[in-house]
Protein backbone atom coordinates (compact mmCIF):
# COMPACT_ATOMS: atom_id res chain seq x y z
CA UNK A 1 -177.10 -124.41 -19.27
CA UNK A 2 -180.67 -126.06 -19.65
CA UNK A 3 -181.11 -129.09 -21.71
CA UNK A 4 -182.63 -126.97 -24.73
CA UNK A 5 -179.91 -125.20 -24.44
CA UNK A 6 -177.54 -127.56 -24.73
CA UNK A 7 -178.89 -129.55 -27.41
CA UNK A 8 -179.22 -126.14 -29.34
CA UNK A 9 -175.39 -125.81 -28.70
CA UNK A 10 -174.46 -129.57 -30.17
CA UNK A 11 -176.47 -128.46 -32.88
CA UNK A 12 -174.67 -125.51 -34.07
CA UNK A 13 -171.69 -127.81 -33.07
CA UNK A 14 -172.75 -130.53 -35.97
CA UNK A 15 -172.67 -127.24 -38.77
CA UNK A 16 -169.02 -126.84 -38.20
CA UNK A 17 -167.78 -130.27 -37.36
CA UNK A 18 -167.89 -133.26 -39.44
CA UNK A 19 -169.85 -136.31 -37.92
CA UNK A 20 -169.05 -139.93 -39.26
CA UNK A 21 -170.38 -143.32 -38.26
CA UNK A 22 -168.37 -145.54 -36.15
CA UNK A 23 -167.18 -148.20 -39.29
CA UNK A 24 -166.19 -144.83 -40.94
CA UNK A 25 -163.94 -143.76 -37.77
CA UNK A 26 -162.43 -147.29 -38.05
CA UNK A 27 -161.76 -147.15 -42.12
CA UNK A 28 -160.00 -143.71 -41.49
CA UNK A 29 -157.94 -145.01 -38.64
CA UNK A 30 -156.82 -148.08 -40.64
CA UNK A 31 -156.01 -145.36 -42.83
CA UNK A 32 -153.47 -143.20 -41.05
CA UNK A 33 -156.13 -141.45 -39.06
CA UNK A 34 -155.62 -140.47 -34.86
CA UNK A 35 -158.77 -141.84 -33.23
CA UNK A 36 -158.53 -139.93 -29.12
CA UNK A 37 -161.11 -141.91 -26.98
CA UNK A 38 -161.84 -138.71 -24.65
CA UNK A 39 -163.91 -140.92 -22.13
CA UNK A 40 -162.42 -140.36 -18.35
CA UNK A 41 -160.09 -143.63 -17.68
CA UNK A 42 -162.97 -144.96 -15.96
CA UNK A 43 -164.64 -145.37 -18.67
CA UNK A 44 -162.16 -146.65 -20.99
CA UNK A 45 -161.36 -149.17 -18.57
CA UNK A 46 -164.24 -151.84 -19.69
CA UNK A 47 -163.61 -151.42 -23.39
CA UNK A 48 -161.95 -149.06 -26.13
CA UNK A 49 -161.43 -149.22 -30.15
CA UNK A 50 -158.22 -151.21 -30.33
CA UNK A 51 -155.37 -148.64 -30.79
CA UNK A 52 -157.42 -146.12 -29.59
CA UNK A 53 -155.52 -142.80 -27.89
CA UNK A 54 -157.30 -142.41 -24.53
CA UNK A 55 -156.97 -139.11 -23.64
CA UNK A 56 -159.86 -137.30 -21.23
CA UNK A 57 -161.40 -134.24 -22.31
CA UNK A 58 -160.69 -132.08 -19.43
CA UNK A 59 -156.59 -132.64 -20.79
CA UNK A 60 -156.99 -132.71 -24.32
CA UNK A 61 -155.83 -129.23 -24.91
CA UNK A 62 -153.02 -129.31 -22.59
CA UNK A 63 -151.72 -132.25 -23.59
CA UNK A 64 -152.48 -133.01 -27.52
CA UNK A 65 -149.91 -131.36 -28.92
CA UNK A 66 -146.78 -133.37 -26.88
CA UNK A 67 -148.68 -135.96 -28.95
CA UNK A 68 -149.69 -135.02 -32.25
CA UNK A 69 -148.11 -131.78 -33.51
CA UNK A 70 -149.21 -132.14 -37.20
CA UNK A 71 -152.61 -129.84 -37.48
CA UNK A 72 -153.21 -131.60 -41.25
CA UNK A 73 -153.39 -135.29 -39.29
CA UNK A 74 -156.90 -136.51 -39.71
CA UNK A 75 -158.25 -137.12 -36.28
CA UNK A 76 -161.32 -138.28 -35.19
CA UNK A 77 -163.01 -137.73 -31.59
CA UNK A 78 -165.16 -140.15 -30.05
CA UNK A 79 -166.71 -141.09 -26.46
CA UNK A 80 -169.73 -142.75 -24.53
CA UNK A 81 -172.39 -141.09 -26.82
CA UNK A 82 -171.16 -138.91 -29.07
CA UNK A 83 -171.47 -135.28 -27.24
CA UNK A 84 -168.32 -134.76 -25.30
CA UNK A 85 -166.74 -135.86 -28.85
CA UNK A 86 -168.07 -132.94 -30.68
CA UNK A 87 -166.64 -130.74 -27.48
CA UNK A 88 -163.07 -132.34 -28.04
CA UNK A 89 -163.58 -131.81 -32.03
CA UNK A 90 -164.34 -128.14 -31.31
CA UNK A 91 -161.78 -127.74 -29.23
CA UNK A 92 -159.23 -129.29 -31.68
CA UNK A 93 -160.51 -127.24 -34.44
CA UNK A 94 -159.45 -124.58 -31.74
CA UNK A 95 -156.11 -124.98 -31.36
CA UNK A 96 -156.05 -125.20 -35.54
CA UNK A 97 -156.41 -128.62 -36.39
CA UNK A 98 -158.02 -128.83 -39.61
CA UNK A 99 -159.24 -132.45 -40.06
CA UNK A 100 -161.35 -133.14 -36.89
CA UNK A 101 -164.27 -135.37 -37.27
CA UNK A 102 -166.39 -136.90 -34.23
CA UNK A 103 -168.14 -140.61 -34.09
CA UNK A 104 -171.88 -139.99 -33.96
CA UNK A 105 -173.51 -142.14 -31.40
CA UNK A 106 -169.94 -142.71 -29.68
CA UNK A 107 -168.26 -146.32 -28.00
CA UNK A 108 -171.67 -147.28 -27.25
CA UNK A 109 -172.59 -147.20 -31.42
CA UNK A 110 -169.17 -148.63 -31.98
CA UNK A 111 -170.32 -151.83 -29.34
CA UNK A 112 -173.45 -151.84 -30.62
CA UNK A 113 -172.48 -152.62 -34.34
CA UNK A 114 -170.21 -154.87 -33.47
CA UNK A 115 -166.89 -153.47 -34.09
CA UNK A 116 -163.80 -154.53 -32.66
CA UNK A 117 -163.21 -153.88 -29.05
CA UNK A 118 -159.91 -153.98 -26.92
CA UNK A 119 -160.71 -154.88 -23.08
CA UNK A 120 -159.16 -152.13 -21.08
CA UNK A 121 -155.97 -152.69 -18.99
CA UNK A 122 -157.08 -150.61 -16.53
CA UNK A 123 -160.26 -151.14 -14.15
CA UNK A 124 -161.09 -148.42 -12.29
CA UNK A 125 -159.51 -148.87 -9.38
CA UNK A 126 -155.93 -148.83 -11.27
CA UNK A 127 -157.58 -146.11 -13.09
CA UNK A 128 -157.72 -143.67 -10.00
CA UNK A 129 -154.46 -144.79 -8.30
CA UNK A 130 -152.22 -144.32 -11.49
CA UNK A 131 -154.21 -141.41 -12.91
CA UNK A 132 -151.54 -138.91 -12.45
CA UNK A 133 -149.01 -141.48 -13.35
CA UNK A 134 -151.32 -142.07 -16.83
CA UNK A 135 -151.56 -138.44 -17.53
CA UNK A 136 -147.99 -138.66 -19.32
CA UNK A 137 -147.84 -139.19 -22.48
CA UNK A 138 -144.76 -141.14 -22.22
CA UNK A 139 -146.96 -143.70 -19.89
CA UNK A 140 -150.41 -143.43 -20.72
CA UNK A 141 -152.67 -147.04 -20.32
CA UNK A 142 -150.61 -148.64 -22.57
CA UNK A 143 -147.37 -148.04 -20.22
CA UNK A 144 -149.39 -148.58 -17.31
CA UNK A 145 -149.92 -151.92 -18.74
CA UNK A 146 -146.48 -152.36 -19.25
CA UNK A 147 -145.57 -151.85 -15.66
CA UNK A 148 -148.65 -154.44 -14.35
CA UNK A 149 -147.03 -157.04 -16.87
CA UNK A 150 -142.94 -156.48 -15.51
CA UNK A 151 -141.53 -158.28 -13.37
CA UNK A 152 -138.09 -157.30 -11.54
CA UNK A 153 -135.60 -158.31 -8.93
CA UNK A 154 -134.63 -156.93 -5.89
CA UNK A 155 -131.43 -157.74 -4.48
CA UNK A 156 -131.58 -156.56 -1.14
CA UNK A 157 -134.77 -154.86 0.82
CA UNK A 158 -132.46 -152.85 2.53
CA UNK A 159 -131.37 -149.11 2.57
CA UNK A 160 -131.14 -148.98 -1.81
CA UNK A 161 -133.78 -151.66 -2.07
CA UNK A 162 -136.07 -149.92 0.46
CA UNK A 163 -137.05 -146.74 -1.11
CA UNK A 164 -136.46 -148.71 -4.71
CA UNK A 165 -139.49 -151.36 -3.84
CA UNK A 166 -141.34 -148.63 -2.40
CA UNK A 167 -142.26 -146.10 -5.10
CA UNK A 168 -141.86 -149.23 -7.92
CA UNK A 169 -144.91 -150.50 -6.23
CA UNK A 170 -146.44 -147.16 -6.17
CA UNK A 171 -146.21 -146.98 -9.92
CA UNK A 172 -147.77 -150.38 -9.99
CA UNK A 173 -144.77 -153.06 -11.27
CA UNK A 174 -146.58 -156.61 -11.66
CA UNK A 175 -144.15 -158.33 -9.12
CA UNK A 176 -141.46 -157.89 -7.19
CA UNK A 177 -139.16 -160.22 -5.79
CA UNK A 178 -137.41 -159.57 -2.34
CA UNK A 179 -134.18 -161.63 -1.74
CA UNK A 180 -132.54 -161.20 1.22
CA UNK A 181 -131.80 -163.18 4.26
CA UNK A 182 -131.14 -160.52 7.08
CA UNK A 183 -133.67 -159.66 9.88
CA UNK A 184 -134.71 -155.95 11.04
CA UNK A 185 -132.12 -154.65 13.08
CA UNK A 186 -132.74 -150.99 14.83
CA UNK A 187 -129.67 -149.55 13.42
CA UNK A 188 -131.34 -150.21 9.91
CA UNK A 189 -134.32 -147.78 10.80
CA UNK A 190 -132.75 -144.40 9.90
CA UNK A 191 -132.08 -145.35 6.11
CA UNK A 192 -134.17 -148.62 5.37
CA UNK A 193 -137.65 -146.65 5.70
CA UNK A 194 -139.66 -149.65 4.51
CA UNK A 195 -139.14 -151.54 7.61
CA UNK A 196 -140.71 -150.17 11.08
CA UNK A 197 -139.57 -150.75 15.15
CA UNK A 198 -142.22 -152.69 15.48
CA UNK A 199 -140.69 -155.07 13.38
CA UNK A 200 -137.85 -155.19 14.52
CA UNK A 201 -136.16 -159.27 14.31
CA UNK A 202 -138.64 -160.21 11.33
CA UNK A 203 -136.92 -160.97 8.23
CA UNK A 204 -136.23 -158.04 5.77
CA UNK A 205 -137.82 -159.56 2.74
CA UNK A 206 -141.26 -160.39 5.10
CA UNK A 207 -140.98 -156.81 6.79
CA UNK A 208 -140.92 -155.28 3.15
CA UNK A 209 -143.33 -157.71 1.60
CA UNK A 210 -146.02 -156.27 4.76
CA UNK A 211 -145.42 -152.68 3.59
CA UNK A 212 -145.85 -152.91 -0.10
CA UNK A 213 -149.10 -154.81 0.33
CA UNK A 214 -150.10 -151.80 2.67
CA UNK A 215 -149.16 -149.65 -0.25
CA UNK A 216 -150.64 -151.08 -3.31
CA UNK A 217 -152.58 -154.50 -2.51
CA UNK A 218 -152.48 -155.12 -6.07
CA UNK A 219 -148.83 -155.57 -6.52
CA UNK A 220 -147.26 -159.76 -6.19
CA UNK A 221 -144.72 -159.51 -3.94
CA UNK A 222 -142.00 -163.02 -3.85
CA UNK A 223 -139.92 -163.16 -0.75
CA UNK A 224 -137.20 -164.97 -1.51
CA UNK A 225 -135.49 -165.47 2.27
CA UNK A 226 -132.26 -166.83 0.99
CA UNK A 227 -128.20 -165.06 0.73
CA UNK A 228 -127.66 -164.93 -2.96
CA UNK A 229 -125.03 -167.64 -4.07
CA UNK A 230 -123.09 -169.68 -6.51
CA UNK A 231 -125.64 -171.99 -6.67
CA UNK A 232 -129.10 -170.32 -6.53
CA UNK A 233 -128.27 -167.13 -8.43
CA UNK A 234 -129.48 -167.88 -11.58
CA UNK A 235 -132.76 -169.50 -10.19
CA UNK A 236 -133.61 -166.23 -8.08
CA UNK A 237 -132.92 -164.14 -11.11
CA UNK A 238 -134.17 -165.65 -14.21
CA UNK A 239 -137.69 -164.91 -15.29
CA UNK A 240 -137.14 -160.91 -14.31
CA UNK A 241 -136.99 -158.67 -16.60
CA UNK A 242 -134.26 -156.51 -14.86
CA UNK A 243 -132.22 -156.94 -11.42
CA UNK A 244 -132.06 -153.85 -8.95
CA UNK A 245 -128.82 -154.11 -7.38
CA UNK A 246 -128.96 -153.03 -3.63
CA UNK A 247 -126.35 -155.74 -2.13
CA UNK A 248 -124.12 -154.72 0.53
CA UNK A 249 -120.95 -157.12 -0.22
CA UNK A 250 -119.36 -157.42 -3.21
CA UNK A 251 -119.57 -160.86 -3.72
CA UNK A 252 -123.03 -160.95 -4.20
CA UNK A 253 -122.77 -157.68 -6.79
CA UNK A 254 -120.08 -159.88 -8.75
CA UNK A 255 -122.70 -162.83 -9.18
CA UNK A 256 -125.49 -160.66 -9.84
CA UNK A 257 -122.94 -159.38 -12.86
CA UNK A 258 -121.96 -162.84 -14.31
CA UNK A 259 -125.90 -163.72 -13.62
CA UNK A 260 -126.84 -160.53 -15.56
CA UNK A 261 -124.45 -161.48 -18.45
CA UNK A 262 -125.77 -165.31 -18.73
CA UNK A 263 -129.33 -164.08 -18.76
CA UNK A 264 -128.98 -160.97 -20.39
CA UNK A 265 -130.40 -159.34 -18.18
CA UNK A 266 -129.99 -155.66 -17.06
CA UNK A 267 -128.54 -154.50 -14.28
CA UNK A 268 -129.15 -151.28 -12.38
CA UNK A 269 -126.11 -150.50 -10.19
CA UNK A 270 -125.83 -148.58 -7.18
CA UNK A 271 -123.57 -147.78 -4.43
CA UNK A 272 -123.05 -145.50 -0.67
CA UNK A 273 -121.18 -144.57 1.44
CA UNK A 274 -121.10 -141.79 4.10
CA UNK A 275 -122.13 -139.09 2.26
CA UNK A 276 -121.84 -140.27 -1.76
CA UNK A 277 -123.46 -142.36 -3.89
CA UNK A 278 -123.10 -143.77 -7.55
CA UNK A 279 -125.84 -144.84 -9.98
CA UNK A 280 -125.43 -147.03 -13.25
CA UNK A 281 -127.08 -149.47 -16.13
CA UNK A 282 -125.83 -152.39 -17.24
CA UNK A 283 -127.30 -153.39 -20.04
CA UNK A 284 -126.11 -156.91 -21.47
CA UNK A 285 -128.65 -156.65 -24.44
CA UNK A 286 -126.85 -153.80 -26.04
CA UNK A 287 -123.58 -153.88 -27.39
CA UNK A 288 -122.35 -151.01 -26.84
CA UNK A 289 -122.96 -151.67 -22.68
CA UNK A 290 -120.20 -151.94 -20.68
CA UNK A 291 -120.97 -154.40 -17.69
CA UNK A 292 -120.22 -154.11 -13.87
CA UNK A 293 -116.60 -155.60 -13.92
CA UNK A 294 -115.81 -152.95 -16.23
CA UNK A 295 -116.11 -150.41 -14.03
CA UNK A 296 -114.44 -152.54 -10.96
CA UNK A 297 -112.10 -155.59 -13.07
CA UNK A 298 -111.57 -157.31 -9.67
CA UNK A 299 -113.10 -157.41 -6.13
CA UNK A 300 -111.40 -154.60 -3.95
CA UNK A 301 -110.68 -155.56 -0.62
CA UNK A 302 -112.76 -154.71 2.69
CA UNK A 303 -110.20 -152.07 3.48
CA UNK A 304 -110.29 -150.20 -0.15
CA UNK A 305 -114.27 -150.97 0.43
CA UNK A 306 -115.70 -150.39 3.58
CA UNK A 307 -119.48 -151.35 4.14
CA UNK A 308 -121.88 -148.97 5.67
CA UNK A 309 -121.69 -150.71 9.47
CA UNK A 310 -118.32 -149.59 9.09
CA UNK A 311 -118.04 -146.57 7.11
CA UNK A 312 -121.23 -145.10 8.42
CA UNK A 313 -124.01 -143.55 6.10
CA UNK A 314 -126.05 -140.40 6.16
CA UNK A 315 -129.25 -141.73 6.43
CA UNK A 316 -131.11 -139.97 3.44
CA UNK A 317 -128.38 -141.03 1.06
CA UNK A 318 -129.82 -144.62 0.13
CA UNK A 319 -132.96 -143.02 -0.25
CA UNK A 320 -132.32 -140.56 -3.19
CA UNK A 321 -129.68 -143.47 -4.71
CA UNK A 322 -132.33 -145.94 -4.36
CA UNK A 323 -134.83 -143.74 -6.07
CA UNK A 324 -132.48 -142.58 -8.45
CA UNK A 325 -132.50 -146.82 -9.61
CA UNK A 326 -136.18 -146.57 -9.45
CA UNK A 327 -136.41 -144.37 -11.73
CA UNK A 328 -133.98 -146.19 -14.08
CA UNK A 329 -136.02 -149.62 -13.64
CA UNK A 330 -139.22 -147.41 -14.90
CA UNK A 331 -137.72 -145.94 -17.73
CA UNK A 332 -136.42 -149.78 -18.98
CA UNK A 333 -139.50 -151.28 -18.97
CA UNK A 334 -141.36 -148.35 -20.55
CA UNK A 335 -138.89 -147.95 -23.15
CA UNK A 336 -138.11 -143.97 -22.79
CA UNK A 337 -135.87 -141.64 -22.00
CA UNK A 338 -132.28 -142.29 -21.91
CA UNK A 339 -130.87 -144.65 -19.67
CA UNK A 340 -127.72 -144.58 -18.03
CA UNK A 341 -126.00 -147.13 -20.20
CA UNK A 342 -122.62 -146.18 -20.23
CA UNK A 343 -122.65 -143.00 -18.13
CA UNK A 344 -121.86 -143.36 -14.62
CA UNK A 345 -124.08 -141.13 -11.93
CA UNK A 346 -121.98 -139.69 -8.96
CA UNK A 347 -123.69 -137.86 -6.47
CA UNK A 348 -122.20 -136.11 -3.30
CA UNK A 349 -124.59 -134.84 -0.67
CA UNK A 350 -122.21 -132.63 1.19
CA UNK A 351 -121.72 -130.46 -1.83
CA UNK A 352 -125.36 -131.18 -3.30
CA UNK A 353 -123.65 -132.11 -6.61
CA UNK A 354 -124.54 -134.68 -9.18
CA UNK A 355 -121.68 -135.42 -11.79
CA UNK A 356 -121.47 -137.66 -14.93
CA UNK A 357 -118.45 -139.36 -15.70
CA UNK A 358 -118.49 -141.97 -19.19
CA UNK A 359 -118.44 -145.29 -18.73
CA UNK A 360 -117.33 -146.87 -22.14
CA UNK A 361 -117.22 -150.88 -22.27
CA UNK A 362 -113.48 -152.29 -22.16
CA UNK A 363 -112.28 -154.76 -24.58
CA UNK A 364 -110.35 -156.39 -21.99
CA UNK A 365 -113.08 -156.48 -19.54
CA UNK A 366 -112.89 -159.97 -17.66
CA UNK A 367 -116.43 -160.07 -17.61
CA UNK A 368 -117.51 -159.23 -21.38
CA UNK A 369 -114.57 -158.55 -22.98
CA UNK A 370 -114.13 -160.31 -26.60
CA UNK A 371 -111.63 -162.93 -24.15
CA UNK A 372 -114.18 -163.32 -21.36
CA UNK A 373 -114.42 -166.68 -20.46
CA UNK A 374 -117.56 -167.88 -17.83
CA UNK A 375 -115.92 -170.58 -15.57
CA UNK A 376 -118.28 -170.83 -13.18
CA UNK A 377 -120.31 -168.91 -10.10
CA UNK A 378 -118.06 -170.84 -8.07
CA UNK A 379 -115.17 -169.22 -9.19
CA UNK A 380 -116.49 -165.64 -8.99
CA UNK A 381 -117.29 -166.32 -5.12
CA UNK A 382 -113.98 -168.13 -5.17
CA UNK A 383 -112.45 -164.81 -6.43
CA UNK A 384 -114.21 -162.77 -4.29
CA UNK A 385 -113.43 -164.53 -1.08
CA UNK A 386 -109.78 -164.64 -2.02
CA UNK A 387 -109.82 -160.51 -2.02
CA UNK A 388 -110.85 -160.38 1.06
């Protein structure tokens, strides 16, 4: 299409859609109105109108009406100059949306009069490496900013806490902690896929923090080299905004549970061995959760419990647990879908079978039951130790 062409197009364009100035866009969207930035994310990223729907032209159509399924809303279209809006109002009108207006002269109008602008969260870096991520409207910048701002916990950076740390860095989670004190041994290579022969000795945490910053450089990654105790526990957990569970001994799992209590803080629960796996949320900020000790009232013994040196694993089996508690961590700190509060996730590989079982909270649970009484770390390692 030449440029006469074109601007011969807009014009017909501007008989059938309504054009407004940029302090009119902003009245109507103080008044109920949808304003959809359709600028690429790019774009967006160095400014947008604050509460602004960024959605990109080329997925306006596929995607507007998981957003906005009322065609009376009044919604107005804008982007860098005003053209691609008109497209986007077209388009709208389109689909039958019957109050469609675009901003004549576009974001750079909207600057230029000096109306309020909201630095993007995104630059455009972040921009391409979360852009399929942003595409949802469950996530969109605003998620995106979300993740960048959480912070969470990893205990363990070993087979749950490998694939975990892997794909929450992917998504781009603000920091992670590592804490674990255990080196790379060889027999951890066939499930702990974060790690690598070559480092084999170097300390788990270290090993990890080296292949997340290979992944995405613009995660902060804390290695915390220490064995989670009675008297560090709540220091390495406090400030997180959730705790990944991937310990291997059950002492550590039973201070992680008191700490998550104390700091109401949630707790995302998993467990292997050989060839099964189970997947839960603790959530101590809802009081309808039940909490770890509700599900296990007192520390089994090694026997009842074996770990994995000494049951054996299949090696894939951390991984999809792992990422199953991944996924949970994402949903908490974007605040959808439905978390597995209170619903307890088995999963057995042999038969390729995933099966729910509820998980209410027990009055009489020793660790937030109504006559749950907190004496001390020491006496949860005390209790654990004494199990065996």
């Amino acid at each position: 299409m030449t440029s006469l062409h074109r601007e011969t197009w807009l014009d017909s364009l501007r008989t059938s859609i309504a054009e407004i100035t940029p302090a009119e866009a902003l009245a109507r969207q103080a008044a109920g109105a949808l304003l959809i930035d359709v600028r690429e994310d790019g774009e967006r990223a160095s400014g947008t109108p604050p509460g602004a729907l960024g959605l990109s032209r080329g997925f306006l159509e596929l995607r507007i009406e998981q957003i906005e399924a009322d065609r009376e809303r009044d919604i107005v279209t804008l982007c860098g100059s005003g053209q691609r809006s008109l497209l986007a109002a077209e388009a709208l009108q389109r689909l039958g949306y019957r109050r469609v207006s675009s901003v004549a002269g576009g974001y750079n109008r909207w600057k230029a009069e000096g109306l309020p602008v909201a630095l993007g969260a995104l630059d455009a870096d972040a921009a391409e490496r979360y852009s399929r991520q942003l595409r949802l409207p469950q996530v969109g910048e605003a998620g995106q900013a979300r993740l960048g701002q959480a912070r969470i916990a990893l205990l363990g950076a070993g087979g749950l806490g490998a694939p975990a740390a892997l794909y929450l860095a992917a998504a781009g989670v603000g920091q992670l902690t590592l804490i674990d004190d255990d080196v790379v041994d060889r027999s951890n290579l066939h499930r702990q896929v974060i790690h690598a022969d070559a480092r084999v000795g170097m300390s788990k945490a270290e090993s990890a923090r080296i292949a997340l910053a290979a992944l995405n450089p613009r995660v902060q990654v804390e290695v915390r080299n220490e064995r989670l105790q009675a008297d560090n526990v709540e220091r390495l957990l406090g400030g997180h905004d959730l705790v990944i569970d991937g310990a291997d001994n059950f002492p550590a799992r039973y201070l992680v549970a008191a700490a998550s209590q104390r700091l109401r803080l949630p707790m995302i629960y998993g467990a292997v061995e050989r060839f099964t796996g189970q997947v839960s949320v603790f959530d101590p900020r809802r009081a309808d959760s039940p909490c770890y000790r509700c599900l296990f009232p007192e520390p089994p013994s090694a026997a009842e419990a074996p770990n994995c040196s000494e049951a054996g694993v299949l090696g894939v089996l951390p991984g999809i647990v792992g990422l199953l508690q991944a996924t949970e961590a994402l949903k908490l700190v974007l605040d959808i879908g439905e978390p597995l509060v209170g619903r307890l996730l088995g999963f057995d590989a042999l038969a390729m079978r995933f099966r729910e079982t509820r998980l209410p909270r027990d009055p009489a649970c020793p660790g937030c039951g109504a006559q749950a009484e907190f004496r001390g770390y020491e006496d949860i390692q005390q209790l654990c130790a004494a199990a065996g």
